[in-house]
C-alpha atoms as a PDB file:
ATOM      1  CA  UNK A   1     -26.403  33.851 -14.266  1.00  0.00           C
ATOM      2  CA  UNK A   2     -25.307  32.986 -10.677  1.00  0.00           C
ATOM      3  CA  UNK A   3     -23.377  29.862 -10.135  1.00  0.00           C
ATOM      4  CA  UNK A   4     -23.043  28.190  -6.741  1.00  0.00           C
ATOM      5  CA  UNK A   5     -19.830  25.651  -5.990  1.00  0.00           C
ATOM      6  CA  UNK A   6     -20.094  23.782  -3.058  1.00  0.00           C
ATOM      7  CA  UNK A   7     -17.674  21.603  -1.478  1.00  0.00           C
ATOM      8  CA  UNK A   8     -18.110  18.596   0.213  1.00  0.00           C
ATOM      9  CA  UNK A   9     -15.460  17.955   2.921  1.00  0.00           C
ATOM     10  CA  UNK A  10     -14.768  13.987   2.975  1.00  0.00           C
ATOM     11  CA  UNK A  11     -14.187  11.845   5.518  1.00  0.00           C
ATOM     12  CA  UNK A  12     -11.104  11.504   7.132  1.00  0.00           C
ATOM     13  CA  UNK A  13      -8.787   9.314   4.657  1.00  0.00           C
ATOM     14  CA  UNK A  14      -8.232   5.928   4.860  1.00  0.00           C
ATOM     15  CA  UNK A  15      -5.386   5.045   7.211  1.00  0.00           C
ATOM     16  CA  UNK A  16      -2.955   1.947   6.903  1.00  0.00           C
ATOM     17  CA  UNK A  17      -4.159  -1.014   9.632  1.00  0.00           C
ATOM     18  CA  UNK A  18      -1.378  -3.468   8.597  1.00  0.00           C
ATOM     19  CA  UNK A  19       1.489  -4.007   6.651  1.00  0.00           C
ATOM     20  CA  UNK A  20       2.728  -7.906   6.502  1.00  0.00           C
ATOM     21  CA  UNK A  21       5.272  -9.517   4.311  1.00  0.00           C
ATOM     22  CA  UNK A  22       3.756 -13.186   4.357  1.00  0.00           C
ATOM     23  CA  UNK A  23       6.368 -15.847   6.009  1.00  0.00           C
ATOM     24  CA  UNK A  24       7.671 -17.016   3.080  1.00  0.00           C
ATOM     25  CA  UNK A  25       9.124 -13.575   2.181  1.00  0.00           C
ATOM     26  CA  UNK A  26       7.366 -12.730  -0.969  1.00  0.00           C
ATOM     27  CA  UNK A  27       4.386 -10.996  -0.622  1.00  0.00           C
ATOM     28  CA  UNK A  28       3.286  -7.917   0.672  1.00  0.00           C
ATOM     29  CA  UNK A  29      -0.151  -7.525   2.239  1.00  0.00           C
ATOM     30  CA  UNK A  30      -1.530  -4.070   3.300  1.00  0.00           C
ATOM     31  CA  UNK A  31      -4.873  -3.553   5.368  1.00  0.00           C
ATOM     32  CA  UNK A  32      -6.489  -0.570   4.842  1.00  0.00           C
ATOM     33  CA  UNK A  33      -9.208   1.188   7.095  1.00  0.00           C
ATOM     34  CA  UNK A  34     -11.510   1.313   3.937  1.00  0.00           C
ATOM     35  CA  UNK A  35     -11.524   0.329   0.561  1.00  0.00           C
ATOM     36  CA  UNK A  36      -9.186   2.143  -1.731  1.00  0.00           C
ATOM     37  CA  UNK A  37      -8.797   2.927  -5.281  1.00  0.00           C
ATOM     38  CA  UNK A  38      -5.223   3.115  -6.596  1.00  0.00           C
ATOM     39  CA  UNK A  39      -2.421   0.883  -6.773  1.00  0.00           C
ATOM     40  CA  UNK A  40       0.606   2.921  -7.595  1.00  0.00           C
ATOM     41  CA  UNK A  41       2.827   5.092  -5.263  1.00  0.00           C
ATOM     42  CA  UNK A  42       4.410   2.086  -3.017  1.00  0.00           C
ATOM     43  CA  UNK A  43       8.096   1.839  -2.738  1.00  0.00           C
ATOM     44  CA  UNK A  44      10.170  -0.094  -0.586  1.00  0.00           C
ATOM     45  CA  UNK A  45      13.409   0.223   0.915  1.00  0.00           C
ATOM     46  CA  UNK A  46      15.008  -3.410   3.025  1.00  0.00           C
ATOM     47  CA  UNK A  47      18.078  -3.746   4.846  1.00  0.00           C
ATOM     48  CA  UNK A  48      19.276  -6.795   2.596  1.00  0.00           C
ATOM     49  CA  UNK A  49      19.389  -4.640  -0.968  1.00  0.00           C
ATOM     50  CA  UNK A  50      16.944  -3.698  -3.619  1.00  0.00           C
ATOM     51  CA  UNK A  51      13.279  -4.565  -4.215  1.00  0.00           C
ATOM     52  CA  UNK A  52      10.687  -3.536  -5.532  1.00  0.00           C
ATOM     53  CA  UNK A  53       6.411  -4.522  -4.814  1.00  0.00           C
ATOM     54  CA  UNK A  54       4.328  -5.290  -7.660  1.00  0.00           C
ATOM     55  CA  UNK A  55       0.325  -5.326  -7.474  1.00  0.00           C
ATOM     56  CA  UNK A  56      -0.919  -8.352  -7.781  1.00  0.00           C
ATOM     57  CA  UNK A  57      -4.887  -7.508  -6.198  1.00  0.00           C
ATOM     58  CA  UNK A  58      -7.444  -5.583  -4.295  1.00  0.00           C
ATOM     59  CA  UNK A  59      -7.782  -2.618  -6.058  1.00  0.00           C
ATOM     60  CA  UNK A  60     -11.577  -1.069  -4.624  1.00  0.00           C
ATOM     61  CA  UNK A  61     -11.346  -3.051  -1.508  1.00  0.00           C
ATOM     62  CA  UNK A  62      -9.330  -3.085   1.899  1.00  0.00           C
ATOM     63  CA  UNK A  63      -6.914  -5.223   1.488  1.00  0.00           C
ATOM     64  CA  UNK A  64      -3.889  -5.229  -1.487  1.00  0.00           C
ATOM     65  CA  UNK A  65      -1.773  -7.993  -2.232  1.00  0.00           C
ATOM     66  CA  UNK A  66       1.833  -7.541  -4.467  1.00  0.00           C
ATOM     67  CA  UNK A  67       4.752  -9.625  -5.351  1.00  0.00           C
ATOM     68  CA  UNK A  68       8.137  -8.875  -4.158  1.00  0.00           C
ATOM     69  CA  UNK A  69      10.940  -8.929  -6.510  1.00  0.00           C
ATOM     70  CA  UNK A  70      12.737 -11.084  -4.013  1.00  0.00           C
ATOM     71  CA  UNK A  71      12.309 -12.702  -1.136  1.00  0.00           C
ATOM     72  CA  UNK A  72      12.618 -10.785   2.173  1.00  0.00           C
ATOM     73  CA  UNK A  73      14.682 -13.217   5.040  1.00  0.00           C
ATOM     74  CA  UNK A  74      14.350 -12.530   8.447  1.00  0.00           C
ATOM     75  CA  UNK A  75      15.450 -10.038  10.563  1.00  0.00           C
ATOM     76  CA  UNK A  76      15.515  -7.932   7.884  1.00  0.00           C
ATOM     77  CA  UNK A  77      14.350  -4.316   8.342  1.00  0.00           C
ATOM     78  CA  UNK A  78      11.855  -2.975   5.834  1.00  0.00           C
ATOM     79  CA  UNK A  79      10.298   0.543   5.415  1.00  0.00           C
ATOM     80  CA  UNK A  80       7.038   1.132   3.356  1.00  0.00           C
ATOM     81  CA  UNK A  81       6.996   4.809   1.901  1.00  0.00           C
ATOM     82  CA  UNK A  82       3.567   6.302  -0.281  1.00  0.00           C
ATOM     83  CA  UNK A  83       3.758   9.146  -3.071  1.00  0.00           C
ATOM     84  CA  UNK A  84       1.148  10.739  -4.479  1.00  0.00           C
END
């Protein structure tokens, strides 16, 4: 018995277009390239202490929405990280 494996090399991956916390400093909004499947892996690290993003949609499309645990106030600095 002879068994052939072939792989399929995919596309290039989606890439981030935009990340926006909306002006009222509770949401998080992230544009994707492509739709994407998976909602886990975010983290967040802000200037003015400890928070944390929570999904709230858009899991399958290109665009995810999540909660913040607090609000974010301006001028703050904010840095979006990803793990697998």
């Amino acid at each position: 018995m002879r068994i052939h494996v072939g792989i399929i090399a995919a596309a290039a991956p989606p890439t981030l277009v935009s990340a926006t916390i909306a002006s009222n400093g509770t949401t998080l909004t992230l544009v994707f390239s492509e739709a994407v499947t998976g909602r886990e892996g975010f983290s967040l690290t802000a200037s003015g202490g400890y928070v944390v993003p929570t999904y709230v949609s858009g899991d399958g499309s290109n665009t995810y929405a999540y909660s913040l645990s607090r609000t974010i106030e301006s001028g703050e600095t904010v840095t979006l990280d990803y793990t697998l």
